[in-house]
Protein backbone atom coordinates (compact mmCIF):
# COMPACT_ATOMS: atom_id res chain seq x y z
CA UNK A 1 32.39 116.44 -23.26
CA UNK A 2 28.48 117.58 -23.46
CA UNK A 3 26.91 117.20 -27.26
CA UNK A 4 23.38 117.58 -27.94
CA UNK A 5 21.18 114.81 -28.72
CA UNK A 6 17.27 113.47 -28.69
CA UNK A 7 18.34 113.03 -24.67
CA UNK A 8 20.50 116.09 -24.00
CA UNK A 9 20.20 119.72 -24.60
CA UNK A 10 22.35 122.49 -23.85
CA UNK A 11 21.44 125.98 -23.57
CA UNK A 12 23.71 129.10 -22.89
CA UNK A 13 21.10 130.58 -20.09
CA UNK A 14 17.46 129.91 -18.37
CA UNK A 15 15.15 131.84 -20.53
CA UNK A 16 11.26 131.23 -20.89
CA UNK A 17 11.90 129.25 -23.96
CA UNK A 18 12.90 126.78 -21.83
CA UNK A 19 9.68 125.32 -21.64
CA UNK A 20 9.29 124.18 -24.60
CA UNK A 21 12.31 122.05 -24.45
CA UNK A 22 10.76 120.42 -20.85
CA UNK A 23 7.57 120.19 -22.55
CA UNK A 24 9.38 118.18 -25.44
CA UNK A 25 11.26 115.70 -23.20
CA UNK A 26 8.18 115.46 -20.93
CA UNK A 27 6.23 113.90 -24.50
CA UNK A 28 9.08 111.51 -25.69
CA UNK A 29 11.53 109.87 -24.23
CA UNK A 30 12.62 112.22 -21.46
CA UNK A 31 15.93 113.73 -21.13
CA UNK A 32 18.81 116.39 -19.31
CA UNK A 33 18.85 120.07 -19.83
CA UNK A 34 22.17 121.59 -19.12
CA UNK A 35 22.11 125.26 -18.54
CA UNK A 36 25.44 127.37 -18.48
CA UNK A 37 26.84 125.54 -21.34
CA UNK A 38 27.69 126.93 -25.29
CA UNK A 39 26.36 124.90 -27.99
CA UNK A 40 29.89 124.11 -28.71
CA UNK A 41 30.38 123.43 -25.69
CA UNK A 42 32.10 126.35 -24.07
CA UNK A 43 31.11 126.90 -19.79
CA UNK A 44 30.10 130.46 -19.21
CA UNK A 45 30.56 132.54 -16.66
């Protein structure tokens, strides 16, 4: 089961917003963007 945390983010699609989450990770501690997953954590088609 995915949850969000200072490591792990999930987003729904790719958008151009995106880049400010890489951006974010890329200044801290780094982390995993999975795309094609629901913030509650239903998989989309």
């Amino acid at each position: 089961m995915f949850q969000e945390s200072t490591t792990v983010e999930l987003k729904r699609e790719y958008t151009d917003d995106i880049k400010k989450t890489v951006l974010a990770f890329a200044n801290t501690d780094g982390g995993k963007i999975y795309i094609g997953i629901e913030d509650d954590v239903r998989w989309t088609d």
